[in-house]
N, C-alpha and C. Protein backbone atom coordinates (compact mmCIF):
# COMPACT_ATOMS: atom_id res chain seq x y z
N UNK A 1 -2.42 -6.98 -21.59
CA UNK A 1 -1.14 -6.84 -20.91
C UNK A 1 -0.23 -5.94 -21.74
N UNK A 2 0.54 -4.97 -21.29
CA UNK A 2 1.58 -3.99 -21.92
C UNK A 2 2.51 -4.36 -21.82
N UNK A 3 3.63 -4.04 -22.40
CA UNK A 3 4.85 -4.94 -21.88
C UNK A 3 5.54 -4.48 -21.01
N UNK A 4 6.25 -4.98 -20.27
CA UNK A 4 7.46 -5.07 -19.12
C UNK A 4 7.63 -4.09 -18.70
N UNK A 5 8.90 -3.44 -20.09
CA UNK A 5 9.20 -2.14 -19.83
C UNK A 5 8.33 -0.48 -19.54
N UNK A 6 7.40 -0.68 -20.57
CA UNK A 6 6.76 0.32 -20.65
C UNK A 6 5.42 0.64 -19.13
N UNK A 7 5.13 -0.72 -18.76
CA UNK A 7 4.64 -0.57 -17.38
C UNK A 7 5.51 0.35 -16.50
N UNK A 8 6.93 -0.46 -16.48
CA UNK A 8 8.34 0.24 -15.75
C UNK A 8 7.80 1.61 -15.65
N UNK A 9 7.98 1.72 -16.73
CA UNK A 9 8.40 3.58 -17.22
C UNK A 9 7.03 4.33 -16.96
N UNK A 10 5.59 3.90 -17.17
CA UNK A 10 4.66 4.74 -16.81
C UNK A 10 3.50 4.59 -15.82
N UNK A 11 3.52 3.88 -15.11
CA UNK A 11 2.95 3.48 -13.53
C UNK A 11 3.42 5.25 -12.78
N UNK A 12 2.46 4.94 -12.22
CA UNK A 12 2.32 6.60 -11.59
C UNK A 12 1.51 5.95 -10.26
N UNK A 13 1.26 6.96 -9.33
CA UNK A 13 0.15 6.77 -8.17
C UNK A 13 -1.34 7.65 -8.69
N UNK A 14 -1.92 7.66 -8.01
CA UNK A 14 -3.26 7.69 -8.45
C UNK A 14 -3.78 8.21 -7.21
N UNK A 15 -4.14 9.31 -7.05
CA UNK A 15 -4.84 9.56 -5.65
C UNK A 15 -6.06 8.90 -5.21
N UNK A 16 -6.37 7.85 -4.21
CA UNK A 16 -7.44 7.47 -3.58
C UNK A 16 -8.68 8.22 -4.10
N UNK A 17 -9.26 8.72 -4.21
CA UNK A 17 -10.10 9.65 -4.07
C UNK A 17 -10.61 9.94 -5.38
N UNK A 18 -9.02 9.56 -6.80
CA UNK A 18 -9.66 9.42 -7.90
C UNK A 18 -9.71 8.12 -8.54
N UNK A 19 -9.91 7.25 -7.69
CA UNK A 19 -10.07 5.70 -8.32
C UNK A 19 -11.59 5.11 -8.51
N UNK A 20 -12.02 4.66 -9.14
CA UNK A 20 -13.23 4.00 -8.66
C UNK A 20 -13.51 2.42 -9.61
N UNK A 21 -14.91 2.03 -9.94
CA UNK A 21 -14.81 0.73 -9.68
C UNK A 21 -14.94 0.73 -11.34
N UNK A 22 -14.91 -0.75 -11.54
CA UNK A 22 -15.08 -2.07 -11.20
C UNK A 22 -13.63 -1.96 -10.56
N UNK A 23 -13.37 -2.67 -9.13
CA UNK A 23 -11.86 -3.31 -9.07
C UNK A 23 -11.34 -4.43 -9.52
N UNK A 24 -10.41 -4.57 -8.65
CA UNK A 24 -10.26 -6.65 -9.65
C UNK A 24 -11.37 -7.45 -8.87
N UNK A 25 -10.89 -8.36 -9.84
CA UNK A 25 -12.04 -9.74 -9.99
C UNK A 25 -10.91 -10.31 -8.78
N UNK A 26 -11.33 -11.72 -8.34
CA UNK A 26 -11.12 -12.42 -7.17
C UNK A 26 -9.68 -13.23 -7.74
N UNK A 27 -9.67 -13.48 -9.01
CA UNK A 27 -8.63 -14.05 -9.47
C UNK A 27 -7.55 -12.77 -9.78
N UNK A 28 -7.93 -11.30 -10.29
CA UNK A 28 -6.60 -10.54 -10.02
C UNK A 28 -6.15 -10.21 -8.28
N UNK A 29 -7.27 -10.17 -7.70
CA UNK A 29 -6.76 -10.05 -6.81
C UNK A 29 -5.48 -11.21 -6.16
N UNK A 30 -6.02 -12.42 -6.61
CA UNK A 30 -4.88 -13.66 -6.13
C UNK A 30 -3.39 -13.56 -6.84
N UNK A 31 -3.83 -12.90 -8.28
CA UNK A 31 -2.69 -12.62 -9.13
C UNK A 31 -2.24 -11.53 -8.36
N UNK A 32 -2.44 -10.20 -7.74
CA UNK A 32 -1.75 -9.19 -7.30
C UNK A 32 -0.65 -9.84 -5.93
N UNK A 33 -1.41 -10.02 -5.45
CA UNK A 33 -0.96 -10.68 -3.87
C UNK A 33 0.39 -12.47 -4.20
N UNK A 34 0.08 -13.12 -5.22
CA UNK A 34 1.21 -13.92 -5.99
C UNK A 34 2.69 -12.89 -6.28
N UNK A 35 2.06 -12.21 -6.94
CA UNK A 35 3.28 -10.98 -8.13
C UNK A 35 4.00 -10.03 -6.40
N UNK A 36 2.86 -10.07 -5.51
CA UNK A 36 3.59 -8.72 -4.23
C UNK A 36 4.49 -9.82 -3.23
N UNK A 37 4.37 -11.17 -3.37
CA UNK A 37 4.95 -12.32 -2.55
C UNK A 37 6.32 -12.47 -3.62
N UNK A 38 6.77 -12.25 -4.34
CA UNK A 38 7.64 -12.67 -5.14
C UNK A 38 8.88 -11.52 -5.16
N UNK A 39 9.00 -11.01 -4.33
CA UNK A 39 10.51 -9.89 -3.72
C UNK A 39 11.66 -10.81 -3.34
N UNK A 40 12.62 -9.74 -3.31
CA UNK A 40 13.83 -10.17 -2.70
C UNK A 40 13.50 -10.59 -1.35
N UNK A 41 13.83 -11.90 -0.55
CA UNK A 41 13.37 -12.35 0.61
C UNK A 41 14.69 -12.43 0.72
N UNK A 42 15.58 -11.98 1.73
CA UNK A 42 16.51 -12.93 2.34
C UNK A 42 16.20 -13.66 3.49
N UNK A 43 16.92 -15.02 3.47
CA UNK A 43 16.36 -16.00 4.26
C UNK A 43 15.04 -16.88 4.18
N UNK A 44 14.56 -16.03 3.49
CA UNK A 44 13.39 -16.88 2.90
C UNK A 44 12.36 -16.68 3.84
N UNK A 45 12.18 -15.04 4.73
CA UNK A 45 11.67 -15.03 6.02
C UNK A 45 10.15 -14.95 5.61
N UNK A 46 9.65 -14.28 4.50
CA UNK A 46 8.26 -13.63 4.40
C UNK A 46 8.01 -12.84 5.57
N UNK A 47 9.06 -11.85 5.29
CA UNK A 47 8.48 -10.80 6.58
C UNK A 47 7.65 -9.74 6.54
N UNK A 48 6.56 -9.75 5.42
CA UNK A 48 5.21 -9.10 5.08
C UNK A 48 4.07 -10.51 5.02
N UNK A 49 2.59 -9.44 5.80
CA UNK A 49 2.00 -10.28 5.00
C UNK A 49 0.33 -9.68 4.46
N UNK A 50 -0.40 -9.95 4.25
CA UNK A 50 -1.75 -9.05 3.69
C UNK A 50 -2.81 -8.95 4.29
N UNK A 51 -3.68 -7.50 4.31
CA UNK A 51 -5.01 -7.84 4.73
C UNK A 51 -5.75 -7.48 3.43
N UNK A 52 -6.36 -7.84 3.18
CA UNK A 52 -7.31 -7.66 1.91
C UNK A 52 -8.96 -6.92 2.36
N UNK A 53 -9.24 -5.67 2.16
CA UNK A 53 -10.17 -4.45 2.26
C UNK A 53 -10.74 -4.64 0.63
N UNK A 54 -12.23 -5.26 0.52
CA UNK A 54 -13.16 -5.75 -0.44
C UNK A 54 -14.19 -5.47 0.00
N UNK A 55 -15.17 -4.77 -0.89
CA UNK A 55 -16.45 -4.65 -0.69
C UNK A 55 -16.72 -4.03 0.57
N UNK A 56 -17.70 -4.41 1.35
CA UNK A 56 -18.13 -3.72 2.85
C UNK A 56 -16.93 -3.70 3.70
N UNK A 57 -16.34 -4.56 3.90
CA UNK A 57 -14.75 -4.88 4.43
C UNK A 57 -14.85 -3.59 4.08
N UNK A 58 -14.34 -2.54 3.25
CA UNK A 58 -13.66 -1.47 2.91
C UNK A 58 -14.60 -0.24 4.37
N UNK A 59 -15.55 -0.36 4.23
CA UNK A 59 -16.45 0.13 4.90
C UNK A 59 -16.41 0.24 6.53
N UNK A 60 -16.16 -1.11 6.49
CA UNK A 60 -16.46 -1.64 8.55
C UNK A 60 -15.05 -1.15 9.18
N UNK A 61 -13.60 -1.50 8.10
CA UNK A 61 -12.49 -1.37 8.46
C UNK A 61 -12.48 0.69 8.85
N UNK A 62 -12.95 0.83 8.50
CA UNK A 62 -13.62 2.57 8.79
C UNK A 62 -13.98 2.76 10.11
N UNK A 63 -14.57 1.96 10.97
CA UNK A 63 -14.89 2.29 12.30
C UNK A 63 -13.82 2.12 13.18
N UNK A 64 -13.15 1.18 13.23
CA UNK A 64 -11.87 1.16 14.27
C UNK A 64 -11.12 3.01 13.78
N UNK A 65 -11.17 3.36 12.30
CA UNK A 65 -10.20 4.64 12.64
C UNK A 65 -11.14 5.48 12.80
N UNK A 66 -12.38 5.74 12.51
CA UNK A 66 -13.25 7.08 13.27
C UNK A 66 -12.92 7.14 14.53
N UNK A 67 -13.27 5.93 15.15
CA UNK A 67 -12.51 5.82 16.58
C UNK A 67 -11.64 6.08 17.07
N UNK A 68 -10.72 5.71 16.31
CA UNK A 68 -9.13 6.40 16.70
C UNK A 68 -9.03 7.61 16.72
N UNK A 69 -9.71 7.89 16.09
CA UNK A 69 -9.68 9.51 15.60
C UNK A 69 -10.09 10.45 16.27
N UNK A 70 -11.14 9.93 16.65
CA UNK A 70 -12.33 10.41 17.56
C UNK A 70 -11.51 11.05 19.34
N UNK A 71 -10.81 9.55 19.24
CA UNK A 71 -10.53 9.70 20.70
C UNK A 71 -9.32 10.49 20.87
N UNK A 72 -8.80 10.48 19.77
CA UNK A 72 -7.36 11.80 19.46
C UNK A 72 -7.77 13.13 19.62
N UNK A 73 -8.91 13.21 18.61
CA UNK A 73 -9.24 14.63 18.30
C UNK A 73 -11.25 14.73 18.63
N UNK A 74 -11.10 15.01 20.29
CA UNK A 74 -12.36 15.50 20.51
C UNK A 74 -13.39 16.16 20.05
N UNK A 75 -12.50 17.11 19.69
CA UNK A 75 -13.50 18.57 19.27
C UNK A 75 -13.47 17.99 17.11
N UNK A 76 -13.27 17.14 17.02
CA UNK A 76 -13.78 16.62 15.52
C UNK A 76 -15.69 16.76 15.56
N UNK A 77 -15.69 17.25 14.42
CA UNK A 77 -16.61 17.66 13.63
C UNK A 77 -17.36 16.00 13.01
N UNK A 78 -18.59 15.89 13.14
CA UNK A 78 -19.24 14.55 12.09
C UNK A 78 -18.53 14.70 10.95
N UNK A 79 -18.43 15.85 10.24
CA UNK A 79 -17.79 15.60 8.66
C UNK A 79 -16.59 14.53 8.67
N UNK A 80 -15.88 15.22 9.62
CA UNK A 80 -14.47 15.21 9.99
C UNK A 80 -14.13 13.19 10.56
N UNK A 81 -15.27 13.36 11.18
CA UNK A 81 -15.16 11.65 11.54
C UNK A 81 -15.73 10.99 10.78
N UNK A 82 -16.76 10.89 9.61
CA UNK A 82 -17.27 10.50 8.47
C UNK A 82 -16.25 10.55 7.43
N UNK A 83 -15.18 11.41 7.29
CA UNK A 83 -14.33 11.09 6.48
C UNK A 83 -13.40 10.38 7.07
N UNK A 84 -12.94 10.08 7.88
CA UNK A 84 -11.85 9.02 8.75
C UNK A 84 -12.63 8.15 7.97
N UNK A 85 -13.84 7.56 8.65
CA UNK A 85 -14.32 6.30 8.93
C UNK A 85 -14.45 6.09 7.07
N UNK A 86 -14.31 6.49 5.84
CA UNK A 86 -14.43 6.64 4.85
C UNK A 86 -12.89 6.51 3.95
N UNK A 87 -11.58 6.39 5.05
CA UNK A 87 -10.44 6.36 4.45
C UNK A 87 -10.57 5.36 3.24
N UNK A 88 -10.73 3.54 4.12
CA UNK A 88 -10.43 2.34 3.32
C UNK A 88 -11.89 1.93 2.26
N UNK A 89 -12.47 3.13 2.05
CA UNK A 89 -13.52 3.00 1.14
C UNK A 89 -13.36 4.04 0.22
N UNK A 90 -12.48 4.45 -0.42
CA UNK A 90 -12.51 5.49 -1.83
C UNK A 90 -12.01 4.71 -2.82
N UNK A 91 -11.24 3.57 -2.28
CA UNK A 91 -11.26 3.19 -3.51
C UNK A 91 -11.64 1.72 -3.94
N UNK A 92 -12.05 0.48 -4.79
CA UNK A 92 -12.81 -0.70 -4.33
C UNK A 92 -12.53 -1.37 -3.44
N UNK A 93 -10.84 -1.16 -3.80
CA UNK A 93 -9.79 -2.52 -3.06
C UNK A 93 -8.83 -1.67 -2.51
N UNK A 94 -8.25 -2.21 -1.45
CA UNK A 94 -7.04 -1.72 -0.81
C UNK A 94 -6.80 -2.98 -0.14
N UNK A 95 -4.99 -3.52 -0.07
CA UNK A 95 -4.85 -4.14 0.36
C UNK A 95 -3.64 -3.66 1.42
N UNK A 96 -3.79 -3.89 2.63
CA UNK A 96 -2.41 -3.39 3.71
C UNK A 96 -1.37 -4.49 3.49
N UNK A 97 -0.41 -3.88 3.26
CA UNK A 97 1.20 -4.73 3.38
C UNK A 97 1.43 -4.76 4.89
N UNK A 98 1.46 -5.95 5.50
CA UNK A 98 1.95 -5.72 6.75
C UNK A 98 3.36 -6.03 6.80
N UNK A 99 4.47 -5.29 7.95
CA UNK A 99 5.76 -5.75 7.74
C UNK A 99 5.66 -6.19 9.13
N UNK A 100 6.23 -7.70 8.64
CA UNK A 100 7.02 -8.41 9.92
C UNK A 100 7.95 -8.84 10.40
N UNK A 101 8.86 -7.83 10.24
CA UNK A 101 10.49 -7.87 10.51
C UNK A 101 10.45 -7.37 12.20
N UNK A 102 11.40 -8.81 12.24
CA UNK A 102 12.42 -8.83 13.53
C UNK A 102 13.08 -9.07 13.91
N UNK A 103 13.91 -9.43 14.86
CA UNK A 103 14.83 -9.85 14.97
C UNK A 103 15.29 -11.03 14.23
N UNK A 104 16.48 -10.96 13.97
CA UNK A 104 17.22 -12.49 13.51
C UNK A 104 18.57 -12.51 13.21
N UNK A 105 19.53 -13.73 13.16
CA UNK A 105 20.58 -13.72 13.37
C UNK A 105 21.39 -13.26 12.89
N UNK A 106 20.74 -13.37 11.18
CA UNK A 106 21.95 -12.76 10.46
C UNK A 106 21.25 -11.88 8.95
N UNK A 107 19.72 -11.84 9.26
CA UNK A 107 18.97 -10.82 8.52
C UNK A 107 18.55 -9.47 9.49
N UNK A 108 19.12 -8.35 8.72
CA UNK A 108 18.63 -7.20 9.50
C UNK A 108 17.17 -7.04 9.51
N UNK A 109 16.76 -5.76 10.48
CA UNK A 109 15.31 -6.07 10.63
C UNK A 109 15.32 -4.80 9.58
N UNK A 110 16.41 -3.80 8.97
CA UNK A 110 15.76 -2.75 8.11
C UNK A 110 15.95 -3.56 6.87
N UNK A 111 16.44 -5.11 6.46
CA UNK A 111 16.49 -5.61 4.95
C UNK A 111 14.93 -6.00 5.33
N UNK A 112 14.61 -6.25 6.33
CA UNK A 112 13.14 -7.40 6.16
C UNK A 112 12.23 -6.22 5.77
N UNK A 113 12.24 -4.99 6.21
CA UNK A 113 11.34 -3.95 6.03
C UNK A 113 11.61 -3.60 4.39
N UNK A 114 12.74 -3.46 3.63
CA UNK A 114 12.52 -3.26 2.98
C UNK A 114 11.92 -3.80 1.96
N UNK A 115 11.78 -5.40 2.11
CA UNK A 115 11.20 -6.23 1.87
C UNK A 115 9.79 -6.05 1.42
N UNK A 116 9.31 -5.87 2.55
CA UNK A 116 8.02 -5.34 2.83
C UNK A 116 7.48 -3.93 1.52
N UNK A 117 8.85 -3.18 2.07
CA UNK A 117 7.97 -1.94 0.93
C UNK A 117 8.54 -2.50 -0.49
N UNK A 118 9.06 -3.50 -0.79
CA UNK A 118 9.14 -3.68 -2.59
C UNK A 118 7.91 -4.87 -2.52
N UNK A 119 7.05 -5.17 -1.66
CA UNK A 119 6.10 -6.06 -2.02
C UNK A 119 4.89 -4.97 -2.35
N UNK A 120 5.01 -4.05 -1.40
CA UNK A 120 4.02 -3.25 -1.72
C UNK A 120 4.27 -2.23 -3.18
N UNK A 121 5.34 -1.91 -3.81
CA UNK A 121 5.73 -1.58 -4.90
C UNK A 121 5.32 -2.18 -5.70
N UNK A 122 6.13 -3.35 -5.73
CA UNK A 122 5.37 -4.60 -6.57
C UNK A 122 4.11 -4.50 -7.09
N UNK A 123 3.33 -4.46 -5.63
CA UNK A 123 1.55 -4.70 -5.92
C UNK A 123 1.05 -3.68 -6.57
N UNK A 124 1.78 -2.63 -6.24
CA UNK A 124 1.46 -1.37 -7.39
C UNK A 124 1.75 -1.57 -8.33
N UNK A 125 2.86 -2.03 -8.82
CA UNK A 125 3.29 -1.94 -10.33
C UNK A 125 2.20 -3.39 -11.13
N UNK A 126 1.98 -4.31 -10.43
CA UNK A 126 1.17 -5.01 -10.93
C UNK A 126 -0.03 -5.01 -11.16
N UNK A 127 -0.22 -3.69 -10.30
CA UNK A 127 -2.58 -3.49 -10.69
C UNK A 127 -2.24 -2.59 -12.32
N UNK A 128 -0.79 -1.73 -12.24
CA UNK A 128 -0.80 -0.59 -13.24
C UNK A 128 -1.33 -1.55 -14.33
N UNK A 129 -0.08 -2.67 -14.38
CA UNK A 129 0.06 -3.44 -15.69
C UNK A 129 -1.13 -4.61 -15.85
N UNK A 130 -2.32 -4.98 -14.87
CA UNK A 130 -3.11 -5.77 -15.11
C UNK A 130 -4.46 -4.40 -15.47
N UNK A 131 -3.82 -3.23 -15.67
CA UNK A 131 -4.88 -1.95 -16.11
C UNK A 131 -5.54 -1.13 -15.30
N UNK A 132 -5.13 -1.52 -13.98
CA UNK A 132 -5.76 -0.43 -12.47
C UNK A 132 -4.68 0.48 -12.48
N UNK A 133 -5.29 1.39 -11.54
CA UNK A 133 -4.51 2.25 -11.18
C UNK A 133 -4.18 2.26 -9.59
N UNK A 134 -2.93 2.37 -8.89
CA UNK A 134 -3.04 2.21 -7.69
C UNK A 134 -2.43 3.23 -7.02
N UNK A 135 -2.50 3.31 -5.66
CA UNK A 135 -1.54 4.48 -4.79
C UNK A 135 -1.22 3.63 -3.55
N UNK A 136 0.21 4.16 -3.28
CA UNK A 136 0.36 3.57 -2.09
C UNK A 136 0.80 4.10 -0.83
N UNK A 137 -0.63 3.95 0.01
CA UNK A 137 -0.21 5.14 1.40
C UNK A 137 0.18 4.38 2.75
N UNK A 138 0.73 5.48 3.42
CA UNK A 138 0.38 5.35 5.19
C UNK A 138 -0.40 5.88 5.41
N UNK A 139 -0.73 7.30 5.88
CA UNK A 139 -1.13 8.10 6.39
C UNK A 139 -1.30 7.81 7.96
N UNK A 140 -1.83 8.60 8.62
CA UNK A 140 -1.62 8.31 10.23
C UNK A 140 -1.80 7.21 10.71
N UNK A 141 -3.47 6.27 10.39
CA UNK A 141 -3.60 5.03 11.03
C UNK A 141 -2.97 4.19 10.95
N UNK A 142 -1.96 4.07 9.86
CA UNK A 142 -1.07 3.28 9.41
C UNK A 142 -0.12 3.04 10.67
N UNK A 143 -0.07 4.41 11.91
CA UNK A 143 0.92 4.13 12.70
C UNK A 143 0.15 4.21 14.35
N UNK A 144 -1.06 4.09 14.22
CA UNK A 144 -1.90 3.88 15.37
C UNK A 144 -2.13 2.66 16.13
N UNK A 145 -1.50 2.60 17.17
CA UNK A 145 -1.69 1.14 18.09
C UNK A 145 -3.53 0.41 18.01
N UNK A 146 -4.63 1.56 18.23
CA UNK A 146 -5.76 0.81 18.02
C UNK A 146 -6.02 0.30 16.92
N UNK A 147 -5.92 1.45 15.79
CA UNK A 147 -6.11 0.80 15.05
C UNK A 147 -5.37 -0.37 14.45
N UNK A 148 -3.81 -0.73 14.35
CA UNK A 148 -3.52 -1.95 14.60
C UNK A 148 -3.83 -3.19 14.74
N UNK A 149 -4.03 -2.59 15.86
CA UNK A 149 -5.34 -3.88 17.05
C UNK A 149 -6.51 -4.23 16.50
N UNK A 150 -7.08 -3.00 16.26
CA UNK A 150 -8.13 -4.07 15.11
C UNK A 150 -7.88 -4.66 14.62
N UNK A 151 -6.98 -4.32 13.59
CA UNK A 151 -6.63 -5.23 12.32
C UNK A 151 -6.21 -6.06 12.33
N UNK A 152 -6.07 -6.77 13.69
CA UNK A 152 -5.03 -7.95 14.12
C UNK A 152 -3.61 -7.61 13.85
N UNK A 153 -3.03 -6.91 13.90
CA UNK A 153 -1.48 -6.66 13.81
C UNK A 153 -0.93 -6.83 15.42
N UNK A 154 0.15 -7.92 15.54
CA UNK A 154 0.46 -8.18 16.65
C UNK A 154 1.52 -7.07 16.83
N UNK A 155 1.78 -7.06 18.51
CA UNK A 155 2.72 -5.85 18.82
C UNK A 155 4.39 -5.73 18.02
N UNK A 156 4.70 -6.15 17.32
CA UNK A 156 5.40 -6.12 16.52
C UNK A 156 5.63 -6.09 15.37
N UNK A 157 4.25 -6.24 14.78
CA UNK A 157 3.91 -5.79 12.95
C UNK A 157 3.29 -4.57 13.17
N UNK A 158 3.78 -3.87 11.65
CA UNK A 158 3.69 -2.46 11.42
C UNK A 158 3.15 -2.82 10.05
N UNK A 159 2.25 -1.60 9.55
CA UNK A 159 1.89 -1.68 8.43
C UNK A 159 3.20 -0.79 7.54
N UNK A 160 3.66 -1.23 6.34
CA UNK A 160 4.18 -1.08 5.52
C UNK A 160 3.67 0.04 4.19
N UNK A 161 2.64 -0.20 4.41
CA UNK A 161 1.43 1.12 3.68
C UNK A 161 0.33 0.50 2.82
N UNK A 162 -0.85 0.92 2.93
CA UNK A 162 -1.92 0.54 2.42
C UNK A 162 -1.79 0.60 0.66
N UNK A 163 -2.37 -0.24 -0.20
CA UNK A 163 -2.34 -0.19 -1.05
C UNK A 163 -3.42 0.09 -2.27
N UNK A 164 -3.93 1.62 -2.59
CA UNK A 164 -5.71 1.45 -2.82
C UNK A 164 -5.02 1.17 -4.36
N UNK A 165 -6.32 0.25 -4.75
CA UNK A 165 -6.66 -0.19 -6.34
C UNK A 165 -7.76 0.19 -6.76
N UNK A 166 -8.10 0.66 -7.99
CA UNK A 166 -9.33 0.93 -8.88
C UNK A 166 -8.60 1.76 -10.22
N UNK A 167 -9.97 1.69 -10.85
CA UNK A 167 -9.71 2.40 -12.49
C UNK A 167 -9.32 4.21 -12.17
N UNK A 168 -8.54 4.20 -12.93
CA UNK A 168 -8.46 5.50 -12.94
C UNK A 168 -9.81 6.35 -13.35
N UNK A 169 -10.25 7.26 -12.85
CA UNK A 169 -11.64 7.78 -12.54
C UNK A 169 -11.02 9.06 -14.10
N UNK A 170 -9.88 9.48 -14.36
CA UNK A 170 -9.55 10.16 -15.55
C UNK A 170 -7.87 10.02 -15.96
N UNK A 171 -7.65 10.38 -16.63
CA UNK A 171 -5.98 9.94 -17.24
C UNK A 171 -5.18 10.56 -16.39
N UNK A 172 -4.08 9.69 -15.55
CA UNK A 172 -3.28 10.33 -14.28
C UNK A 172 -2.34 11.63 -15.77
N UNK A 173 -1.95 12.59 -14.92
CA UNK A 173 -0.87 13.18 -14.89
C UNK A 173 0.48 13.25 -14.58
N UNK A 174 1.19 13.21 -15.28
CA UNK A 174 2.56 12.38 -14.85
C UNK A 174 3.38 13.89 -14.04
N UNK A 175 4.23 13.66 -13.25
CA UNK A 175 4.95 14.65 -12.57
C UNK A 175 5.93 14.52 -12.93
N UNK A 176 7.14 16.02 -12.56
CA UNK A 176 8.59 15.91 -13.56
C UNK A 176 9.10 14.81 -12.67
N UNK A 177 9.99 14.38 -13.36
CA UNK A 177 11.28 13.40 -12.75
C UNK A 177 12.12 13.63 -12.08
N UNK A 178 12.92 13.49 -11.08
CA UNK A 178 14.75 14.21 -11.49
C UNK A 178 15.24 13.64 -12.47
N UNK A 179 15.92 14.65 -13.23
CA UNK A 179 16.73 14.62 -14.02
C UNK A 179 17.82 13.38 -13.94
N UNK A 180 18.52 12.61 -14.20
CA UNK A 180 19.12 11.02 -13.83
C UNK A 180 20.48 12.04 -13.31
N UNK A 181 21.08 12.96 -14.04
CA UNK A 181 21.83 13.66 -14.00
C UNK A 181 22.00 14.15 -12.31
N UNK A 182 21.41 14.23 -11.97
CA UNK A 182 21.24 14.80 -10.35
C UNK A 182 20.93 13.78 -9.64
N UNK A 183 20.87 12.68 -9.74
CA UNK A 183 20.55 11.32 -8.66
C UNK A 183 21.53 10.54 -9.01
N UNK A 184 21.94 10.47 -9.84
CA UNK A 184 22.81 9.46 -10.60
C UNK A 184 24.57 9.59 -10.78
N UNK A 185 25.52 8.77 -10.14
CA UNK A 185 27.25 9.19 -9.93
C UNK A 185 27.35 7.37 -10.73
N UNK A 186 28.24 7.61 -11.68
CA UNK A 186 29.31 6.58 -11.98
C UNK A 186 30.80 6.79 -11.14
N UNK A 187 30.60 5.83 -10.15
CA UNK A 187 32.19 5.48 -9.63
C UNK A 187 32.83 4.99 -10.46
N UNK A 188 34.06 5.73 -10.42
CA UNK A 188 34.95 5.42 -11.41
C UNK A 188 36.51 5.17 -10.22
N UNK A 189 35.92 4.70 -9.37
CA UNK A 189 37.09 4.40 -8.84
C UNK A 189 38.07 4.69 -7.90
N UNK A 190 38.63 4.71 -6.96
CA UNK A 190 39.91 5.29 -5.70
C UNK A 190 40.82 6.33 -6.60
């Protein structure tokens, strides 16, 4: 374990594509998904919740989007649908954040979403610091009604963005920052 801060400061994303295995064991995985449940909730709604993409899972979850894909884009090429169906398999583990914000009386439905994306933050910052490397996407299926539907997402959950885990396949590269100077105003007041 590294400490606190220094996770803070050097957690990066990791492109899919350069992750690979061993992923976590069955107990980090319970530890990731503990540490991504532990956000700011107002109301106490749990308005995310998980699918967990392991082993062949990573694989099968591949056919609902070739499909999707397929039926979008006709004139697709085998390569072209072999890599769809190949998204939720580059890297061991991926877990989807689902967001389930909706209506309610006196929680907005964009606090419950945001909810959602600091769980999935979270789960990133927690594979960095248990020694994975993670990335965290949408990309299109993320906003596809079939595919959805596979996944059991009822007509009112949205995925929040997939979350791939594995070892870094070589040492990430860090990208510039902004400067704090350019994001950053102290109000000082009327």
């Amino acid at each position: 374990m590294i400490d606190a801060l220094e996770v803070l400061k050097t957690r990066r994303s990791v492109k899919p594509i350069e992750l690979s295995g061993p992923g976590p064991t069955a107990a980090e995985i319970d530890t990731l998904l503990t540490i991504a449940s532990r956000v700011p909730d107002h109301g106490k709604l749990a308005p995310w919740r998980f699918i967990v993409f392991s082993g062949e899972a990573r694989r099968a979850a591949g056919a609902p989007i070739a499909a999707a894909f397929g039926a979008t884009h006709p004139g697709a090429t085998p390569d072209q649908i072999e890599f769809e169906a190949n998204r939720l398999a580059r890297a061991p583990l991926v877990i989807a954040v689902v967001s389930r914000a909706g209506p309610h009386a006196k929680i907005p439905e964009w606090e419950q979403q945001m909810s959602a994306g600091a769980s999935a933050m979270l789960m990133a910052t927690a594979a960095h610091a248990l020694g994975y490397a993670a990335s965290w996407l949408t990309e299109w299926y993320a906003y596809d009604r079939a595919v959805l539907d596979a996944f059991g997402l009822s007509a009112s959950e949205r995925i929040a963005g997939f979350v791939h885990i594995g070892k870094a396949a070589k040492p990430p590269e860090d990208r510039e920052r902004p400067k704090l100077a350019s994001i950053v105003t102290y109000y000082a007041g009327a």
